[in-house]
PDB file of N, CA and C in Angstrom:
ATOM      1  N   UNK A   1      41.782 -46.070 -46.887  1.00  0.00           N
ATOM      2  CA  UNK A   1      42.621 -45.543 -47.928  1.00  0.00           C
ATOM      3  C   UNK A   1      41.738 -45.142 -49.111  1.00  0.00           C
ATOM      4  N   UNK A   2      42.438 -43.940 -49.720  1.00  0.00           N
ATOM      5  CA  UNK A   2      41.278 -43.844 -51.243  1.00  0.00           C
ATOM      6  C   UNK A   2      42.537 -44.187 -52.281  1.00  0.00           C
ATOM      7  N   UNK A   3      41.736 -45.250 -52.804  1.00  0.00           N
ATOM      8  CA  UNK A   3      42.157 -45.979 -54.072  1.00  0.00           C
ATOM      9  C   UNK A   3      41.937 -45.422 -54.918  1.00  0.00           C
ATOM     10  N   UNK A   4      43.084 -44.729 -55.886  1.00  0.00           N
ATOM     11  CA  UNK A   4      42.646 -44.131 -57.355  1.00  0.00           C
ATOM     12  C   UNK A   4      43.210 -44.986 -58.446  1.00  0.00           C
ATOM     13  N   UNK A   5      42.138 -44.620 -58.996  1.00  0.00           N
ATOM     14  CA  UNK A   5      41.751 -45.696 -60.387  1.00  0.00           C
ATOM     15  C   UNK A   5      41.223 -46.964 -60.156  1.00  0.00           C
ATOM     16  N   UNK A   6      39.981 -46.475 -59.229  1.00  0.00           N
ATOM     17  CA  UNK A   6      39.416 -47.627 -59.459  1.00  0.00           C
ATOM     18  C   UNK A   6      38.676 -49.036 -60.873  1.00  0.00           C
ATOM     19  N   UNK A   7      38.690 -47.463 -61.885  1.00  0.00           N
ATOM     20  CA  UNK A   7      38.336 -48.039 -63.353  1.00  0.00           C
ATOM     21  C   UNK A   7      39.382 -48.889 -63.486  1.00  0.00           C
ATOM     22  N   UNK A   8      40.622 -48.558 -63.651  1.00  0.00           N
ATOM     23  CA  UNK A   8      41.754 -49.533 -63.716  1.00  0.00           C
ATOM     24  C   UNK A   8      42.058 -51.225 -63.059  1.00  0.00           C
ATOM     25  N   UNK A   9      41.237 -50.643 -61.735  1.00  0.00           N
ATOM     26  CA  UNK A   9      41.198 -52.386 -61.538  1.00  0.00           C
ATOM     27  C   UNK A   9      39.807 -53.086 -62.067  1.00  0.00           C
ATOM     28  N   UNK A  10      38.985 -52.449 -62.475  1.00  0.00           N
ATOM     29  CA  UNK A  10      38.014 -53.381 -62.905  1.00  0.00           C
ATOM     30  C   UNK A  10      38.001 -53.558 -64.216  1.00  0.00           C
ATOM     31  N   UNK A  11      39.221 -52.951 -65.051  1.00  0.00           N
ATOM     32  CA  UNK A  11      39.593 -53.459 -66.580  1.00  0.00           C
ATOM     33  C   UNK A  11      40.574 -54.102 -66.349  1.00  0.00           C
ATOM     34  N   UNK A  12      41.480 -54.373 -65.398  1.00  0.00           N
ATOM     35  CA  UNK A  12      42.191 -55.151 -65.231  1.00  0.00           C
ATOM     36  C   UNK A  12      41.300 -56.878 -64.714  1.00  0.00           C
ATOM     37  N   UNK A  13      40.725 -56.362 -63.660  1.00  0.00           N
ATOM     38  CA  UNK A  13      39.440 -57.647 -63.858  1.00  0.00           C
ATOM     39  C   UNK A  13      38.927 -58.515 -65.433  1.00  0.00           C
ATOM     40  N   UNK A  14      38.023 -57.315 -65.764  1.00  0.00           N
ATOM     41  CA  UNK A  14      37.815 -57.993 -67.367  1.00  0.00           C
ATOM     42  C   UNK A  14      38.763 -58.384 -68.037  1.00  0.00           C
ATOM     43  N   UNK A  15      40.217 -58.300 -67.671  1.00  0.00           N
ATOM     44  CA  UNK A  15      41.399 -58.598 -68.784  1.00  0.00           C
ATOM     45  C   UNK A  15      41.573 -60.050 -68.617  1.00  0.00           C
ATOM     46  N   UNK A  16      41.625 -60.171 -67.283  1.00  0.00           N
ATOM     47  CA  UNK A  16      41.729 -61.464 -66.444  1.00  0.00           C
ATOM     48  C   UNK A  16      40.692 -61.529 -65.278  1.00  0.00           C
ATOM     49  N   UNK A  17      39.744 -62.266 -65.764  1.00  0.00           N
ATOM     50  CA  UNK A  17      39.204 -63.092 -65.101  1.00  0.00           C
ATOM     51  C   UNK A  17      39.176 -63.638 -63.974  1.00  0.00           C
ATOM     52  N   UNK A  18      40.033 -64.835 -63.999  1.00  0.00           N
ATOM     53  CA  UNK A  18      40.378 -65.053 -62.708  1.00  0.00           C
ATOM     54  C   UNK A  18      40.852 -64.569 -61.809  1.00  0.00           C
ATOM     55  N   UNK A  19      41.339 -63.332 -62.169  1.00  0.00           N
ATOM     56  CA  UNK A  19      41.644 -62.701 -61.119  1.00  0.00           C
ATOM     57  C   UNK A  19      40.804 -61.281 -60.326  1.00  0.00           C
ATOM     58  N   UNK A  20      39.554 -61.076 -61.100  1.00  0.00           N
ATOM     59  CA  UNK A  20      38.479 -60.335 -60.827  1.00  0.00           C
ATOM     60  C   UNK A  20      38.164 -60.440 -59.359  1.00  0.00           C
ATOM     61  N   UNK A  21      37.920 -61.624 -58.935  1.00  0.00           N
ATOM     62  CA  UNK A  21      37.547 -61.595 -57.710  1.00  0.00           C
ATOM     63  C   UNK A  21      38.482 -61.316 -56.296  1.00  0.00           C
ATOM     64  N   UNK A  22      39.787 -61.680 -57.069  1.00  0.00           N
ATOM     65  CA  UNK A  22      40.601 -60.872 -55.769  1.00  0.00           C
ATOM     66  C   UNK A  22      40.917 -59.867 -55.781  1.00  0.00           C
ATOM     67  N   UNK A  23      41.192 -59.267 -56.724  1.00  0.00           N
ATOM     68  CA  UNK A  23      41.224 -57.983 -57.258  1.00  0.00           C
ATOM     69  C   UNK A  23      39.864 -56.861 -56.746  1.00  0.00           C
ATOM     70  N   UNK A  24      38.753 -57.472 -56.563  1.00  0.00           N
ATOM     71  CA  UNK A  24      37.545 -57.133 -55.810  1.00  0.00           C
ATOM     72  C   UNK A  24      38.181 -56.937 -54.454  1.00  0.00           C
ATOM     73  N   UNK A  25      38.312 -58.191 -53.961  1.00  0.00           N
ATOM     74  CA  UNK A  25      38.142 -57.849 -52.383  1.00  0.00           C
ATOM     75  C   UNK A  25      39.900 -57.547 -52.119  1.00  0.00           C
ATOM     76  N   UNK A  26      40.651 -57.184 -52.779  1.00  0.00           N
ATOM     77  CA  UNK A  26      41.882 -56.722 -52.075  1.00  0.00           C
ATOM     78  C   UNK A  26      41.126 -54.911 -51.875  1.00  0.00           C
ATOM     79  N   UNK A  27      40.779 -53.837 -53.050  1.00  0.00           N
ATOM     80  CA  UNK A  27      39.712 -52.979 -53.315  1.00  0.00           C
ATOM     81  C   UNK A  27      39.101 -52.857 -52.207  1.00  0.00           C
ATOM     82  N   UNK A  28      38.255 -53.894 -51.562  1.00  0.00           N
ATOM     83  CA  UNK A  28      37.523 -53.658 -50.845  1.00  0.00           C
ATOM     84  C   UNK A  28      38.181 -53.449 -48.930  1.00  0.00           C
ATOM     85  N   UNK A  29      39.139 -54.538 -48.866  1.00  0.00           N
ATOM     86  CA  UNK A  29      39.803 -54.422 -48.147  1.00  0.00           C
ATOM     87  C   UNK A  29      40.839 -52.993 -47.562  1.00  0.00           C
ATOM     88  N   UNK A  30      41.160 -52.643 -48.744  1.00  0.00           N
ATOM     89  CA  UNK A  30      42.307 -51.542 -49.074  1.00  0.00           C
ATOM     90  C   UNK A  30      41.388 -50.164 -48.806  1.00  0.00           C
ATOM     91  N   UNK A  31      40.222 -49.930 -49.078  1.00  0.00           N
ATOM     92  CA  UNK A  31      39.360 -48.732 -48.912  1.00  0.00           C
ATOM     93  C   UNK A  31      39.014 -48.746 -47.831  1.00  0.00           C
ATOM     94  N   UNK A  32      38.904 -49.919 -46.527  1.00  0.00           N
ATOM     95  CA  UNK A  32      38.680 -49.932 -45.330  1.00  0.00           C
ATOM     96  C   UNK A  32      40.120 -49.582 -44.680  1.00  0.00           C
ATOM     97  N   UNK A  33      41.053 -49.679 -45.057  1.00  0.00           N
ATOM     98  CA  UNK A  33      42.531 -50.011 -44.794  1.00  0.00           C
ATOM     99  C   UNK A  33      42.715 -48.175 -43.934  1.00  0.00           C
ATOM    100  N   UNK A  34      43.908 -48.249 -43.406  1.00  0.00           N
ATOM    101  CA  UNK A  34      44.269 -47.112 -42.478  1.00  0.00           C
ATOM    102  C   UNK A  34      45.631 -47.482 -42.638  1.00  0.00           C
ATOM    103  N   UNK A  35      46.527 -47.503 -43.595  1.00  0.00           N
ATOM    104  CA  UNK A  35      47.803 -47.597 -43.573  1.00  0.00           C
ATOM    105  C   UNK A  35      48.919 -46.999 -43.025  1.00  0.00           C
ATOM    106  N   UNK A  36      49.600 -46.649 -42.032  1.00  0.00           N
ATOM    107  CA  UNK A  36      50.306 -45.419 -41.373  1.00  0.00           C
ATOM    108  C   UNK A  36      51.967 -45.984 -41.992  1.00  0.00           C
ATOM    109  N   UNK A  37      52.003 -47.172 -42.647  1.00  0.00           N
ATOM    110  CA  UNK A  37      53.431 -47.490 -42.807  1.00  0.00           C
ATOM    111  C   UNK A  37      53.308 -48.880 -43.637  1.00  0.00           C
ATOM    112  N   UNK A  38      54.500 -49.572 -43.756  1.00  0.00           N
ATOM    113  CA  UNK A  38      54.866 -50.579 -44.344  1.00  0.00           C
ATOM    114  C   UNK A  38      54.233 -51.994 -43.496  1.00  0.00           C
ATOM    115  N   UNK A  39      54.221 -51.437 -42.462  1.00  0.00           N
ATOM    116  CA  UNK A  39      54.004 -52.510 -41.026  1.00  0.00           C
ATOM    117  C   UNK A  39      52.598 -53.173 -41.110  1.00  0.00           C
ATOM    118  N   UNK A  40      52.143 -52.138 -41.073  1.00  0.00           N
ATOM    119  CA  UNK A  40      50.745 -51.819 -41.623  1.00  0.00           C
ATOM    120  C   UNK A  40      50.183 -53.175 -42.940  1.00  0.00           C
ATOM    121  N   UNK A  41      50.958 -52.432 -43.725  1.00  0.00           N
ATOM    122  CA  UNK A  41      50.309 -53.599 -44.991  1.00  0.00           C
ATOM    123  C   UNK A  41      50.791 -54.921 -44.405  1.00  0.00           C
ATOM    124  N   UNK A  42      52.241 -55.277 -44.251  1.00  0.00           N
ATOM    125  CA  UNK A  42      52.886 -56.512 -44.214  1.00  0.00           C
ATOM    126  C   UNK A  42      52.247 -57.399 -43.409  1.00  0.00           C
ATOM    127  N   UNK A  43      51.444 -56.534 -41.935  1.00  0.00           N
ATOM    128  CA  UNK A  43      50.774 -57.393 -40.735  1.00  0.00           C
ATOM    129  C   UNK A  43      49.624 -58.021 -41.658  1.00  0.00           C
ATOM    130  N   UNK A  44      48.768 -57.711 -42.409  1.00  0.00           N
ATOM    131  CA  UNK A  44      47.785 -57.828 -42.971  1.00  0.00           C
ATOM    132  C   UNK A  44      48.458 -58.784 -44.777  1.00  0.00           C
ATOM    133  N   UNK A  45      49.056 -58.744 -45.325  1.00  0.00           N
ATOM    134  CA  UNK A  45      49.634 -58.990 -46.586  1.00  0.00           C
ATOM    135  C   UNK A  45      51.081 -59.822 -46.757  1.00  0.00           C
ATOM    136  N   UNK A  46      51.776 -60.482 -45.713  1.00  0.00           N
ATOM    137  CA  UNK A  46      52.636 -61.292 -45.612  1.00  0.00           C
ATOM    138  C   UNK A  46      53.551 -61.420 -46.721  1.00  0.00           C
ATOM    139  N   UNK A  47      52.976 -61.738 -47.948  1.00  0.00           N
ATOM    140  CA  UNK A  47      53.564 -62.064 -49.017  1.00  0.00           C
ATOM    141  C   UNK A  47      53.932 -60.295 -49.804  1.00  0.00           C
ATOM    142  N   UNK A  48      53.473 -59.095 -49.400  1.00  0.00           N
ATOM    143  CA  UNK A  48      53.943 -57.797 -50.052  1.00  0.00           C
ATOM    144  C   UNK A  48      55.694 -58.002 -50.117  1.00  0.00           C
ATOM    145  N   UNK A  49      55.584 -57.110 -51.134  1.00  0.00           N
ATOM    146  CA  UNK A  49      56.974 -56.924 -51.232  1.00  0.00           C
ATOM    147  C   UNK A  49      57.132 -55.007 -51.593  1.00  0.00           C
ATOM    148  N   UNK A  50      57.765 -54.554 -50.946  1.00  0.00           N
ATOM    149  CA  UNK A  50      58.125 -53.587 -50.675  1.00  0.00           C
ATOM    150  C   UNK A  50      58.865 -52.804 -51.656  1.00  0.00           C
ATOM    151  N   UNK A  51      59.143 -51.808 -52.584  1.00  0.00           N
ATOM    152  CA  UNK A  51      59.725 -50.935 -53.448  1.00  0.00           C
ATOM    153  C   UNK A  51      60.461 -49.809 -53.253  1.00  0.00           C
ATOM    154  N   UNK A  52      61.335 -48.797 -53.868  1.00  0.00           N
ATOM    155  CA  UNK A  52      61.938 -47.787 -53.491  1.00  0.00           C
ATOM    156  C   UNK A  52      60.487 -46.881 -53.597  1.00  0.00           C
ATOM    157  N   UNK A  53      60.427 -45.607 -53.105  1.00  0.00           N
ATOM    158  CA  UNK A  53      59.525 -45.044 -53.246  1.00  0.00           C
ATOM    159  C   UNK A  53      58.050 -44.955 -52.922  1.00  0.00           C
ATOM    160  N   UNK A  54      57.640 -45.686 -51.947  1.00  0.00           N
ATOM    161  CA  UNK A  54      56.699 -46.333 -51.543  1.00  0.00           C
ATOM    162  C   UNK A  54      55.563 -46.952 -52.390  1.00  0.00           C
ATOM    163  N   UNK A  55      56.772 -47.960 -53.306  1.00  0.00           N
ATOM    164  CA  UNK A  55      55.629 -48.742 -54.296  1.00  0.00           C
ATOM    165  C   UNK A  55      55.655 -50.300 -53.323  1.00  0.00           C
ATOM    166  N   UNK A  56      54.264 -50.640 -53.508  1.00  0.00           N
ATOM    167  CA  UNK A  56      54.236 -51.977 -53.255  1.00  0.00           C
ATOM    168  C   UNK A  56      53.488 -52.935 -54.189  1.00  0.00           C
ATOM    169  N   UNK A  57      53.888 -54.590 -54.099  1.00  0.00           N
ATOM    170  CA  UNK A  57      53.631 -55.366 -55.089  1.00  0.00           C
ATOM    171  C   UNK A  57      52.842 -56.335 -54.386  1.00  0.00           C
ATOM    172  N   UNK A  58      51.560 -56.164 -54.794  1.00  0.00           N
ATOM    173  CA  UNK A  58      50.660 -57.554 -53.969  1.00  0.00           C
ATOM    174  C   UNK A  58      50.686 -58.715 -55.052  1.00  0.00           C
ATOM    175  N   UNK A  59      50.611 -59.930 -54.286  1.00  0.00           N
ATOM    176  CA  UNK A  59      50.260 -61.220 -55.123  1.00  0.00           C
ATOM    177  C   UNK A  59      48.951 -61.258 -54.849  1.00  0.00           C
ATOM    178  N   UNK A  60      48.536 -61.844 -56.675  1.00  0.00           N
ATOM    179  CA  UNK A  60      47.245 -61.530 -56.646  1.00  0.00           C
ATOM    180  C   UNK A  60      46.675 -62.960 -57.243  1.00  0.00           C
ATOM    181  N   UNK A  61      46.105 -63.957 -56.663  1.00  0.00           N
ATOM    182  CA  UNK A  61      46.076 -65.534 -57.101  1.00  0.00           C
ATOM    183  C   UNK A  61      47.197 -66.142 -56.969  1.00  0.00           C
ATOM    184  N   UNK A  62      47.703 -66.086 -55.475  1.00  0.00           N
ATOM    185  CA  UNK A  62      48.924 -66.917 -55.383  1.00  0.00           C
ATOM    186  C   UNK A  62      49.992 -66.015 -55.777  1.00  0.00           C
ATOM    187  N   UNK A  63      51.102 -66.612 -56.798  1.00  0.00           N
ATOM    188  CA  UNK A  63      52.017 -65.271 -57.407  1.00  0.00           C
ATOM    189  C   UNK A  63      51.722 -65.655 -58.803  1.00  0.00           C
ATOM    190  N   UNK A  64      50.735 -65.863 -59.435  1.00  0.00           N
ATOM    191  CA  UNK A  64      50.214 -65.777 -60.913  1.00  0.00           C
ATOM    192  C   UNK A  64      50.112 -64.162 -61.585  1.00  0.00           C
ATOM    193  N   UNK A  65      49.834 -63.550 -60.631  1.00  0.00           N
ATOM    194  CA  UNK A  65      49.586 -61.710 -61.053  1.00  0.00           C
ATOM    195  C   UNK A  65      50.294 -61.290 -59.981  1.00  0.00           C
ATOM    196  N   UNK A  66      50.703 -59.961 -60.469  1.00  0.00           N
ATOM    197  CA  UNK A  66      51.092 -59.035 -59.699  1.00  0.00           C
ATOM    198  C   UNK A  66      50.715 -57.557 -59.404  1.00  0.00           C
ATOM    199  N   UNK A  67      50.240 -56.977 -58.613  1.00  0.00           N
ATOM    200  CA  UNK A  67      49.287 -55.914 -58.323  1.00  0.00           C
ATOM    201  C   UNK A  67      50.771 -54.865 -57.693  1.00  0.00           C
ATOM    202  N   UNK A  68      50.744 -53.765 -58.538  1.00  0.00           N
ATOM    203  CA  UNK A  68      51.322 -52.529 -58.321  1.00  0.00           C
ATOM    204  C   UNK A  68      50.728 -51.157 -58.143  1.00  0.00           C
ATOM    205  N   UNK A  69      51.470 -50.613 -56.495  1.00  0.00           N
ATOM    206  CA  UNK A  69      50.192 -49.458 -56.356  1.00  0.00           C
ATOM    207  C   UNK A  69      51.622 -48.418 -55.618  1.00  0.00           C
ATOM    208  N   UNK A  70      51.365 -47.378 -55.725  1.00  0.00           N
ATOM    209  CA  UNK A  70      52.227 -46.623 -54.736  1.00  0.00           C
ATOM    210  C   UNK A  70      51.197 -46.111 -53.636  1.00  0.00           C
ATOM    211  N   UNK A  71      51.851 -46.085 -52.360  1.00  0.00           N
ATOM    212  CA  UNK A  71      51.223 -45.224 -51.459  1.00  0.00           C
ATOM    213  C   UNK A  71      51.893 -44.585 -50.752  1.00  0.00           C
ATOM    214  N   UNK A  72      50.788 -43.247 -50.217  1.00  0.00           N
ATOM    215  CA  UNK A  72      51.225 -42.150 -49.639  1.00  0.00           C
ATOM    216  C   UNK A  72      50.119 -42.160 -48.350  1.00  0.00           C
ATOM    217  N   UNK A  73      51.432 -42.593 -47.182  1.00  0.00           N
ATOM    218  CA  UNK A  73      50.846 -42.811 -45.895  1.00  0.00           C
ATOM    219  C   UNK A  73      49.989 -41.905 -45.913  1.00  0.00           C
ATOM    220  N   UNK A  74      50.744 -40.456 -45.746  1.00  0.00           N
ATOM    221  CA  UNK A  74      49.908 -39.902 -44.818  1.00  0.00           C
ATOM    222  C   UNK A  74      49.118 -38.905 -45.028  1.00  0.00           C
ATOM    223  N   UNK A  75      49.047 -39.174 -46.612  1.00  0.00           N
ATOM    224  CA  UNK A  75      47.460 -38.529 -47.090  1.00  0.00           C
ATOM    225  C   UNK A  75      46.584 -39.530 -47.179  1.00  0.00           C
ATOM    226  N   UNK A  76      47.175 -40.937 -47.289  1.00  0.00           N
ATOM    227  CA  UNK A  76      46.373 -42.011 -47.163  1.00  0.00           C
ATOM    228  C   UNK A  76      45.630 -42.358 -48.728  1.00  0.00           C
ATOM    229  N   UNK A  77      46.527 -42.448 -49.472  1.00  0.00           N
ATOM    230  CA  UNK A  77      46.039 -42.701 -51.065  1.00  0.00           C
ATOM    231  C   UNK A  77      46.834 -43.534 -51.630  1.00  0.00           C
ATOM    232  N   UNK A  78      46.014 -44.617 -52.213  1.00  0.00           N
ATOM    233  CA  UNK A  78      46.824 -45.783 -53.362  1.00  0.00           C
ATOM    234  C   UNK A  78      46.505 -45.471 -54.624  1.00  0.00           C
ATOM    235  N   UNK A  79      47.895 -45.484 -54.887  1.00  0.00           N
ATOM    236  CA  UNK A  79      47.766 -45.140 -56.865  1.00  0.00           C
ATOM    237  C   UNK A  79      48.314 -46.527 -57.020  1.00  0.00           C
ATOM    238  N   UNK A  80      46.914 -46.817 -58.224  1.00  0.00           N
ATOM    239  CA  UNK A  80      46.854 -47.758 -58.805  1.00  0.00           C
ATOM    240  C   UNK A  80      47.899 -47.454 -59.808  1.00  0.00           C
ATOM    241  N   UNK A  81      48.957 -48.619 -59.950  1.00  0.00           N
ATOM    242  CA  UNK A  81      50.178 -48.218 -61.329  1.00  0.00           C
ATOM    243  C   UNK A  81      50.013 -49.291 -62.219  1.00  0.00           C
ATOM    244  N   UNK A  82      49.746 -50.756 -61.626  1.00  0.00           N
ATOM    245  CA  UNK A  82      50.733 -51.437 -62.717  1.00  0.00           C
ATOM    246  C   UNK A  82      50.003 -52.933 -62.301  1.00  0.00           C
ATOM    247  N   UNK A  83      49.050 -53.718 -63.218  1.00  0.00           N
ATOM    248  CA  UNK A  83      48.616 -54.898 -62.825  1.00  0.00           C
ATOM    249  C   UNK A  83      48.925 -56.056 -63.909  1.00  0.00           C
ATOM    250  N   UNK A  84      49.381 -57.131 -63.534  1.00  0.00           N
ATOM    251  CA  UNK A  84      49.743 -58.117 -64.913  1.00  0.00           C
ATOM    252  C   UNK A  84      50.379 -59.292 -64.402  1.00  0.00           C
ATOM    253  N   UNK A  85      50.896 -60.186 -65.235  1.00  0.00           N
ATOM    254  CA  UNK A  85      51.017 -61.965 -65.100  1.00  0.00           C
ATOM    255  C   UNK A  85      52.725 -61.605 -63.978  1.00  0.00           C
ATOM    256  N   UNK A  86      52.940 -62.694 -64.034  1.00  0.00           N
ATOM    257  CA  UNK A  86      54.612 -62.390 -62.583  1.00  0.00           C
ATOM    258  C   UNK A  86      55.172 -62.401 -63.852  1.00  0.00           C
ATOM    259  N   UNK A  87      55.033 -63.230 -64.916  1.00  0.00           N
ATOM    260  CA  UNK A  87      56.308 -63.081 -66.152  1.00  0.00           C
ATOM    261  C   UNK A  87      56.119 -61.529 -66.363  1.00  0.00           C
ATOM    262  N   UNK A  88      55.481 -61.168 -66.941  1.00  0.00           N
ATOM    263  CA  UNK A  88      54.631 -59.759 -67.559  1.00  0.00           C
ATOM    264  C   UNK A  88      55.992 -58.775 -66.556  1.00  0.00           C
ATOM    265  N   UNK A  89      55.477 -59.387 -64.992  1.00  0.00           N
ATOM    266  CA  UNK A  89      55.908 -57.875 -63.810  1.00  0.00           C
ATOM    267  C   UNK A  89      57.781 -58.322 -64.197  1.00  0.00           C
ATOM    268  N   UNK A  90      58.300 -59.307 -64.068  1.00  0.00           N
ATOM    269  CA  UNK A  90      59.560 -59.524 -64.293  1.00  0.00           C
ATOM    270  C   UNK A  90      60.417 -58.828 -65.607  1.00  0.00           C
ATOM    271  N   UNK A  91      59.162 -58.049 -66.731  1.00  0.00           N
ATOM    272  CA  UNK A  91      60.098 -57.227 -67.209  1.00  0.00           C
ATOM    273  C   UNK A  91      60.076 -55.767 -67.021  1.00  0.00           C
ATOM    274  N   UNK A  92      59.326 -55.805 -66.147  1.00  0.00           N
ATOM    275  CA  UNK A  92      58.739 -53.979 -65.920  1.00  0.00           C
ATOM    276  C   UNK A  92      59.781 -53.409 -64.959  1.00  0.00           C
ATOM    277  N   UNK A  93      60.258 -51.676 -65.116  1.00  0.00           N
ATOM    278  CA  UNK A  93      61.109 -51.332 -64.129  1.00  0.00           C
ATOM    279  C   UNK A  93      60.270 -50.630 -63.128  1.00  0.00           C
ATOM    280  N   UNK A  94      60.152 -50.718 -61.974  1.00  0.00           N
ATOM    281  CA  UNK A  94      59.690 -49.619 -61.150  1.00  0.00           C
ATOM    282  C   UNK A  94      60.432 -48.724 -60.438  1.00  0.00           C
TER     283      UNK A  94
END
């Protein structure tokens, strides 16, 4: 997959810390990734949760953060949207 905005997750890193390092290797994971569907992530990501529009929400340190990206199977691109605490994501609309 090509991940855009990658700057975005690595200021989201520096914002939080602790969560730099998963935030690394989800990145790293996700650029190796071949997503053709929902199936796709969920086999690999258990805990995703799924959106209208093909947004999805990864837990990122457990469910302490929440990682928001839309994707488009089948050009095969994650837009980086929306990274922050689960309180933080509980007031955001997507």
């Amino acid at each position: 997959m090509n991940v855009i905005k990658r700057k975005t997750l690595v200021d989201y890193g520096r914002q939080h810390g602790d969560a730099k390092g998963q935030l690394d290797v989800w990145y790293d994971e996700a650029i190796k990734a071949r997503w053709t569907g929902p199936q796709d992530i969920k086999d690999r990501y258990a805990s995703a949760s799924f959106l209208h529009n093909n947004v999805v929400v990864f837990n990122i340190k457990g469910k302490r953060y929440r990682l928001v990206v839309k994707v488009e199977y089948q050009s095969q691109i994650v837009f980086v949207k929306w990274f922050g605490s689960h309180a933080e994501y509980d007031k955001q609309t997507f």
